[in-house]
PDB file of N, CA and C in Angstrom:
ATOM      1  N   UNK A   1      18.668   7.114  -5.973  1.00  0.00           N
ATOM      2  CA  UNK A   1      17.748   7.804  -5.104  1.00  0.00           C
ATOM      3  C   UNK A   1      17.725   9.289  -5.443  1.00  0.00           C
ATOM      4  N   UNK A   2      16.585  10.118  -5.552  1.00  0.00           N
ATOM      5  CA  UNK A   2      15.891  11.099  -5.274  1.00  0.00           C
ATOM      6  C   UNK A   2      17.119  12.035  -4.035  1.00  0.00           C
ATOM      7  N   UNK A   3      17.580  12.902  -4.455  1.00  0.00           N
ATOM      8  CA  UNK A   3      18.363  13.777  -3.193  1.00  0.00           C
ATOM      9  C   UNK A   3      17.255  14.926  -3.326  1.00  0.00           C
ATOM     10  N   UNK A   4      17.053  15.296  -2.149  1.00  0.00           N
ATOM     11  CA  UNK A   4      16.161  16.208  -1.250  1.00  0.00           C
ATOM     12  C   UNK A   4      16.703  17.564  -0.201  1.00  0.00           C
ATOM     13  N   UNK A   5      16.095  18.364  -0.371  1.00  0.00           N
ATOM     14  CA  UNK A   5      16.574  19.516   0.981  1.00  0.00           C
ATOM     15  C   UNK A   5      15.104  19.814   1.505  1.00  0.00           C
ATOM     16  N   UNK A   6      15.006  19.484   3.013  1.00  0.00           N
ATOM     17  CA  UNK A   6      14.336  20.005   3.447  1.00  0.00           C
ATOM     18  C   UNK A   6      14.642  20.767   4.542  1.00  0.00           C
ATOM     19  N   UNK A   7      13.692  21.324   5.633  1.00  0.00           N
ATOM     20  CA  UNK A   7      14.069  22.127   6.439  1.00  0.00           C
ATOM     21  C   UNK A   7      13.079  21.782   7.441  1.00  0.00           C
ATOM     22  N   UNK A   8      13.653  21.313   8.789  1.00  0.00           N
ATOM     23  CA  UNK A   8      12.913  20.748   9.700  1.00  0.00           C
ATOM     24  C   UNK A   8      13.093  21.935  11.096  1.00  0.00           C
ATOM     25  N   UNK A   9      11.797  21.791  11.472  1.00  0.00           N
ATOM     26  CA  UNK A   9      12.241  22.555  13.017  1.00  0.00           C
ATOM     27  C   UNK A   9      13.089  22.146  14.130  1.00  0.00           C
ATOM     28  N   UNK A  10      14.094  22.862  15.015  1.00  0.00           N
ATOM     29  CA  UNK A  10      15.096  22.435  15.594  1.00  0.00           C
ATOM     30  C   UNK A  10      14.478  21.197  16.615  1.00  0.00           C
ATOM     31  N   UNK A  11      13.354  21.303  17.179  1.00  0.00           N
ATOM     32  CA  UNK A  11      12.915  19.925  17.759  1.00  0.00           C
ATOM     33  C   UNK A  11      12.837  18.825  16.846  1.00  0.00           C
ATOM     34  N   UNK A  12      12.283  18.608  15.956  1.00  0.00           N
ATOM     35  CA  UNK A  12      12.589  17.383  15.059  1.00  0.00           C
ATOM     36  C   UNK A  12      13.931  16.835  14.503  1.00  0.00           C
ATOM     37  N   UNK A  13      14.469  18.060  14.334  1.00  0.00           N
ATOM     38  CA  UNK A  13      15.983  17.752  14.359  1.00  0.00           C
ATOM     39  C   UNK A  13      16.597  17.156  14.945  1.00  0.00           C
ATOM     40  N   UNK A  14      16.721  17.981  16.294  1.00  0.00           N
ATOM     41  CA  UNK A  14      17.030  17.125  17.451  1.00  0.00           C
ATOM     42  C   UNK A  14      16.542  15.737  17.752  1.00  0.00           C
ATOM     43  N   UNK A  15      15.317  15.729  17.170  1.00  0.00           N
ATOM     44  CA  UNK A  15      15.032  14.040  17.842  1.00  0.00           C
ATOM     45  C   UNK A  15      15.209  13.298  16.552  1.00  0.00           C
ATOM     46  N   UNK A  16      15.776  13.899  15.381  1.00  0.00           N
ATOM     47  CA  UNK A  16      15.727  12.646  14.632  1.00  0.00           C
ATOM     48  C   UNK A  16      17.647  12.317  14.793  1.00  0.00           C
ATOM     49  N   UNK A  17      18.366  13.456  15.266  1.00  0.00           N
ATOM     50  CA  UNK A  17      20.085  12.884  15.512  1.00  0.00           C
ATOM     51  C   UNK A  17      19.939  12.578  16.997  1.00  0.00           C
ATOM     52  N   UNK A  18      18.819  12.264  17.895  1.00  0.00           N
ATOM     53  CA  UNK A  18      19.075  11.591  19.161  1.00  0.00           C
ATOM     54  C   UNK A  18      18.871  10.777  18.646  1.00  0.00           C
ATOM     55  N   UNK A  19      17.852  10.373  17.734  1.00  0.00           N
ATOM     56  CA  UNK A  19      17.152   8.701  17.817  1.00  0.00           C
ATOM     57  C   UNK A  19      18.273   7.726  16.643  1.00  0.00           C
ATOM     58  N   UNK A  20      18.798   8.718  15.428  1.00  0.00           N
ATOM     59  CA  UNK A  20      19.608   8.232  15.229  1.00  0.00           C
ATOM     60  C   UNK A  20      21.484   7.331  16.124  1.00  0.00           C
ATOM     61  N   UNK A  21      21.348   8.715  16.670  1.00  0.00           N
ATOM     62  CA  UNK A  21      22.902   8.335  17.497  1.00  0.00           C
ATOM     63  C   UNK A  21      22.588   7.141  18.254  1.00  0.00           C
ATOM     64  N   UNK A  22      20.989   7.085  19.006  1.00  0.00           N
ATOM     65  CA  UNK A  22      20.688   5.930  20.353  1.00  0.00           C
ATOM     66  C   UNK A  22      20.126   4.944  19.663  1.00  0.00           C
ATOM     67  N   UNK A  23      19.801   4.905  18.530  1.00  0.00           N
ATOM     68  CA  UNK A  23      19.145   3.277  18.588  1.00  0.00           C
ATOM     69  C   UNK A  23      19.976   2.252  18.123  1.00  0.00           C
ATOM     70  N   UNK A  24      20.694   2.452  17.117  1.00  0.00           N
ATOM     71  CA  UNK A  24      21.868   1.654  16.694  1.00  0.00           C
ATOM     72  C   UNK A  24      20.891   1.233  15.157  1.00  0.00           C
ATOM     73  N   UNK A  25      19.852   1.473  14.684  1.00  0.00           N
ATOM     74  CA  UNK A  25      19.199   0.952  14.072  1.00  0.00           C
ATOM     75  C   UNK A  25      19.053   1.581  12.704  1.00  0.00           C
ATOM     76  N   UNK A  26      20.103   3.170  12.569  1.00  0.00           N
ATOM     77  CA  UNK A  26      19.716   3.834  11.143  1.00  0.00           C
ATOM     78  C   UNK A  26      21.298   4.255  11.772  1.00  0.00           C
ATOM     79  N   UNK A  27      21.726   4.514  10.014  1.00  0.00           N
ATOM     80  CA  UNK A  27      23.276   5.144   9.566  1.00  0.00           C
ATOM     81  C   UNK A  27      23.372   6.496   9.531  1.00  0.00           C
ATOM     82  N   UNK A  28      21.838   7.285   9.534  1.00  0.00           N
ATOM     83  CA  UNK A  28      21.860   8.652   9.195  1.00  0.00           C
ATOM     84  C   UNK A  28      20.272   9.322   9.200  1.00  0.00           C
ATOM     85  N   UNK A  29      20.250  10.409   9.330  1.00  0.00           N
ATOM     86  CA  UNK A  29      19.192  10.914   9.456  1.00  0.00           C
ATOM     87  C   UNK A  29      17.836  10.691   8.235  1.00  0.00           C
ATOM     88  N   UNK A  30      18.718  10.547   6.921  1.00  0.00           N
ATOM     89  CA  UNK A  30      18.049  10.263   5.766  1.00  0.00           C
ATOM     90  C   UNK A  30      17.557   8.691   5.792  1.00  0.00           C
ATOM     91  N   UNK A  31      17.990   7.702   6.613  1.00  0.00           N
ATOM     92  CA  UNK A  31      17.553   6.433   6.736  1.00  0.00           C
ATOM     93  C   UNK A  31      16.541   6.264   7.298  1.00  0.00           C
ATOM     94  N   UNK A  32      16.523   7.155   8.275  1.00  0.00           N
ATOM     95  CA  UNK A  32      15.704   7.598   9.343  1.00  0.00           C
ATOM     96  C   UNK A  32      14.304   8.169   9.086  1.00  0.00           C
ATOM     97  N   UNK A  33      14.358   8.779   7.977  1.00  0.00           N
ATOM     98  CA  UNK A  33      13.568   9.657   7.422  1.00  0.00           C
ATOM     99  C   UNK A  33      12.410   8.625   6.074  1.00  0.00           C
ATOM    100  N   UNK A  34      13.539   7.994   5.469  1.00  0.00           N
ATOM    101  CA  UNK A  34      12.900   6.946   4.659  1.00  0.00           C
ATOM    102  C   UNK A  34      12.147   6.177   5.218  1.00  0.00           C
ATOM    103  N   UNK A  35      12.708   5.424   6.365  1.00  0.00           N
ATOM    104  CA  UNK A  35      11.816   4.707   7.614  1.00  0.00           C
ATOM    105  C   UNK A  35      10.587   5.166   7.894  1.00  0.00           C
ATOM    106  N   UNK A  36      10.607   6.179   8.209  1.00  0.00           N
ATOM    107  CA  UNK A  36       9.340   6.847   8.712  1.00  0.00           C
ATOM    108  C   UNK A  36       8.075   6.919   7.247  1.00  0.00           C
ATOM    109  N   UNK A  37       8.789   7.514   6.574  1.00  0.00           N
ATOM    110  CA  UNK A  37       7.704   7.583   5.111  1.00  0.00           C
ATOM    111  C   UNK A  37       7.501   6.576   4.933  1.00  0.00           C
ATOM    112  N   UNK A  38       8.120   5.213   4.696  1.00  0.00           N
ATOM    113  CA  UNK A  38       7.566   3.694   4.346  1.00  0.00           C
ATOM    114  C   UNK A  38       6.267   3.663   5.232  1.00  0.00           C
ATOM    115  N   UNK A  39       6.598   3.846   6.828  1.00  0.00           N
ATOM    116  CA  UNK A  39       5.859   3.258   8.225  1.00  0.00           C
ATOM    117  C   UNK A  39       4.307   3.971   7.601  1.00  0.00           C
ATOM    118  N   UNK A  40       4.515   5.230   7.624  1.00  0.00           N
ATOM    119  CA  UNK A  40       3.796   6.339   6.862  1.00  0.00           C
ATOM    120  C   UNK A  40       2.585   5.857   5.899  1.00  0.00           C
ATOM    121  N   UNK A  41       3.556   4.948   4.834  1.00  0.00           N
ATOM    122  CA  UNK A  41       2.579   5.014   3.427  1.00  0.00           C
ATOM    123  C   UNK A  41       1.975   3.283   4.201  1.00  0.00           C
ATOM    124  N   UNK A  42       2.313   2.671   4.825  1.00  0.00           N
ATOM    125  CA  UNK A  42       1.754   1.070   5.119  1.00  0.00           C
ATOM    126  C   UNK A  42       0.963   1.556   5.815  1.00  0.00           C
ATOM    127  N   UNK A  43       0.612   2.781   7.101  1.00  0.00           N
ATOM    128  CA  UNK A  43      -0.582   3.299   8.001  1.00  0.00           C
ATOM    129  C   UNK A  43      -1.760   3.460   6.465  1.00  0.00           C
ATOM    130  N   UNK A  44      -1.179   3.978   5.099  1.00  0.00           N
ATOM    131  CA  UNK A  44      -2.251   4.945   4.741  1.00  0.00           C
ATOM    132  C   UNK A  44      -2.865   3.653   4.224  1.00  0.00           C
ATOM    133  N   UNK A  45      -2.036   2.872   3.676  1.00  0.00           N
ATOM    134  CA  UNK A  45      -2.852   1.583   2.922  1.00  0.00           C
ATOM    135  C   UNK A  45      -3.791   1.167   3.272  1.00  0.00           C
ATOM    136  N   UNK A  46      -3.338   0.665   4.957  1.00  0.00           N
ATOM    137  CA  UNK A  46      -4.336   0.026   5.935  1.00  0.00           C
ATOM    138  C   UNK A  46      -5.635   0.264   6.341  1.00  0.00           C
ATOM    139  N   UNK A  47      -5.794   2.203   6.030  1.00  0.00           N
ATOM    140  CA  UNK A  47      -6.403   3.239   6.115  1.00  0.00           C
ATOM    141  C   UNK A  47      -7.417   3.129   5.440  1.00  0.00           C
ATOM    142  N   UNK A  48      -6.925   2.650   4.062  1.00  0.00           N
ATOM    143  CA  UNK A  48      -7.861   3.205   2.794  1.00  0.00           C
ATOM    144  C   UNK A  48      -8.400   1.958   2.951  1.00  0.00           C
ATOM    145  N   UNK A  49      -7.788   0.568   2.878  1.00  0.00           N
ATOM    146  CA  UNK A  49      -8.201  -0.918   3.066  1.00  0.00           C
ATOM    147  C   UNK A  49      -9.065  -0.927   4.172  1.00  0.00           C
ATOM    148  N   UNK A  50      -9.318  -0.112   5.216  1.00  0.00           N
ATOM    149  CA  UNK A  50     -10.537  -0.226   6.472  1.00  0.00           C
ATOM    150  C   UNK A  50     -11.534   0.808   5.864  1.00  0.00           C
ATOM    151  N   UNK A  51     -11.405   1.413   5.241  1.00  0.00           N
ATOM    152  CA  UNK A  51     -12.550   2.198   4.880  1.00  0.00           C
ATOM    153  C   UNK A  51     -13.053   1.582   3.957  1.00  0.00           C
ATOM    154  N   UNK A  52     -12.499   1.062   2.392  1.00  0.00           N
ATOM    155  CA  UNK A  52     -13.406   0.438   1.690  1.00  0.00           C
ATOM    156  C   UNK A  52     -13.782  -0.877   2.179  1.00  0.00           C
ATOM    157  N   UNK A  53     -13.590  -1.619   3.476  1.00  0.00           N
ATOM    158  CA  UNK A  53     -13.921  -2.742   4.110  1.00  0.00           C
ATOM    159  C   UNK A  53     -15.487  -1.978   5.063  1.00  0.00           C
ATOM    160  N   UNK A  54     -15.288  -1.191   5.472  1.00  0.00           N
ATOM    161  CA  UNK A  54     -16.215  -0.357   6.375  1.00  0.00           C
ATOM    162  C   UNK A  54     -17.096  -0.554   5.266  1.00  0.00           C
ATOM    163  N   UNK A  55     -16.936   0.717   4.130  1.00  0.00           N
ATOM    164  CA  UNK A  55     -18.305   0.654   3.200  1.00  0.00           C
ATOM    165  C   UNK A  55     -18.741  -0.493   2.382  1.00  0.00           C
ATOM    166  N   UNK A  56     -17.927  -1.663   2.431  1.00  0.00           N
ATOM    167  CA  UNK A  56     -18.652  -2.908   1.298  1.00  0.00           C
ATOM    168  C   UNK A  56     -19.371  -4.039   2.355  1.00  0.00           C
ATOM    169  N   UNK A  57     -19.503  -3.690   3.851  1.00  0.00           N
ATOM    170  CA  UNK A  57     -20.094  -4.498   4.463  1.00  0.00           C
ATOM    171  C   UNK A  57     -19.525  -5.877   4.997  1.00  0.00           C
ATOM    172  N   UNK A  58     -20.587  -6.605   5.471  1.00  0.00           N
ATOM    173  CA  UNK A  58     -19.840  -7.981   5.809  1.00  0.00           C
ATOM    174  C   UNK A  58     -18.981  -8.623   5.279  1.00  0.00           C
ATOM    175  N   UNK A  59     -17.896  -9.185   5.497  1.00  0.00           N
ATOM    176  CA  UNK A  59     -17.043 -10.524   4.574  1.00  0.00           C
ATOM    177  C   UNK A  59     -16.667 -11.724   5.751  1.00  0.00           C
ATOM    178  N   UNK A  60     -17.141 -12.324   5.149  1.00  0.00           N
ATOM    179  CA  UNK A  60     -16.648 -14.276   5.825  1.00  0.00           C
ATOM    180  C   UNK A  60     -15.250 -14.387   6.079  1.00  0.00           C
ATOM    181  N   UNK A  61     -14.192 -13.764   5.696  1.00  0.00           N
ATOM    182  CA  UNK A  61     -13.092 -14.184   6.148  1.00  0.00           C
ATOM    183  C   UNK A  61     -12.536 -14.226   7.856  1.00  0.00           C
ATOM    184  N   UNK A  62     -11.716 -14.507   8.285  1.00  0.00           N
ATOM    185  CA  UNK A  62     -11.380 -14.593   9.324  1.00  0.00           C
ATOM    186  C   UNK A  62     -10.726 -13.351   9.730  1.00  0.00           C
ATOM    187  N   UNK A  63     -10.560 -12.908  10.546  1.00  0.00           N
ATOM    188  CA  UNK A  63      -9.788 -11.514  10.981  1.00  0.00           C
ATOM    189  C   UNK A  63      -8.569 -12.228  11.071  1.00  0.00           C
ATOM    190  N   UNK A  64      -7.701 -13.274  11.098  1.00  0.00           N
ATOM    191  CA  UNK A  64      -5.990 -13.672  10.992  1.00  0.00           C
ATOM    192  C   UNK A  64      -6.229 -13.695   9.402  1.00  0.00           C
ATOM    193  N   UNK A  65      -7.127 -14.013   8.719  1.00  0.00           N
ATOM    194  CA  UNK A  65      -6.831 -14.153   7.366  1.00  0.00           C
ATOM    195  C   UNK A  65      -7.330 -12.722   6.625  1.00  0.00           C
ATOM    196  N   UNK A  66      -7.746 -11.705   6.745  1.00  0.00           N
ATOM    197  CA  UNK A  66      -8.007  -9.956   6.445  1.00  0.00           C
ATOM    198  C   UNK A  66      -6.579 -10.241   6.742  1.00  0.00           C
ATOM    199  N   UNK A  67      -6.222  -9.911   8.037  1.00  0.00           N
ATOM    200  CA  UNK A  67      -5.044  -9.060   8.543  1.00  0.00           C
ATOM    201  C   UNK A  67      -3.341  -9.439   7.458  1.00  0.00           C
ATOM    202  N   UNK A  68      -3.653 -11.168   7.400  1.00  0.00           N
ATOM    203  CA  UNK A  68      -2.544 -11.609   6.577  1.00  0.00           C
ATOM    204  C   UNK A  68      -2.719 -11.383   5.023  1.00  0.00           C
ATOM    205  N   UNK A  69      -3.424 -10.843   4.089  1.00  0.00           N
ATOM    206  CA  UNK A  69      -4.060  -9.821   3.359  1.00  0.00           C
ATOM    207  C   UNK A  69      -3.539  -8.563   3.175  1.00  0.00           C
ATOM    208  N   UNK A  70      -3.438  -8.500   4.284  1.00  0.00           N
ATOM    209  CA  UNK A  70      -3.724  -6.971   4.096  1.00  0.00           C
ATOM    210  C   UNK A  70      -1.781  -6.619   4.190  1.00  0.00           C
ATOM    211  N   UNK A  71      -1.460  -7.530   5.046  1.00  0.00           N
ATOM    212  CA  UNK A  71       0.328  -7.970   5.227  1.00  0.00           C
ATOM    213  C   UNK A  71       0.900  -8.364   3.659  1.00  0.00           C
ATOM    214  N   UNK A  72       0.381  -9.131   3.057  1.00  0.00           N
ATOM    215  CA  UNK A  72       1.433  -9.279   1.844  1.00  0.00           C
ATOM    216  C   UNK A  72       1.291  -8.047   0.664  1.00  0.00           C
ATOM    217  N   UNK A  73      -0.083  -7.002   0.679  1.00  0.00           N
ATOM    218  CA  UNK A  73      -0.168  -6.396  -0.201  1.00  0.00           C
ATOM    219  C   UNK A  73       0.392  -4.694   0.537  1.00  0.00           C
ATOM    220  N   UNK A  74       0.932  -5.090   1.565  1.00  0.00           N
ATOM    221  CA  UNK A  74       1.629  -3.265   1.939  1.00  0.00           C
ATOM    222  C   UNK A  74       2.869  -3.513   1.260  1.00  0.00           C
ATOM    223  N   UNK A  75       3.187  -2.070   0.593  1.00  0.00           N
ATOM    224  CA  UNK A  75       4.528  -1.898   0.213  1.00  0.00           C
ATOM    225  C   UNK A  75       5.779  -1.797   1.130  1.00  0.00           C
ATOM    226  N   UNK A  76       6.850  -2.525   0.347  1.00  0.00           N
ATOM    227  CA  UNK A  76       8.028  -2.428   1.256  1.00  0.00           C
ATOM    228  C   UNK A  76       8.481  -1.319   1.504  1.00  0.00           C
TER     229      UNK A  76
END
């Protein structure tokens, strides 16, 4: 992995070692942080995948079958 320094404002700080210490669900702030950028880049996919769906018009598929689509091709 990529080691990083950034510099966050003391409110984000703070809520990323509350949410770490309370959820039981990340080891460290940097887990925490990776989490979020994944969540991040699967919003933008979805993003770009509704807009070029917006501009190419109608499609026959089912909205459970788009959505499961659109599920196997987001990155982990």
């Amino acid at each position: 992995m990529t080691r990083q320094s950034i510099t966050l404002t003391e409110q984000n700080d703070r809520w990323l070692k509350d949410h770490v210490a309370n959820s039981g669900e990340y080891s460290s702030k940097s887990d925490l942080v990776n989490d979020l950028i994944r969540r991040a880049r699967r919003i933008e996919t979805i993003n770009q995948k509704l807009a070029f769906a917006e501009e190419s018009g109608f499609v026959e598929s089912t909205p459970e079958a788009i959505l499961e689509e659109f599920k196997n091709q987001l990155p982990d």
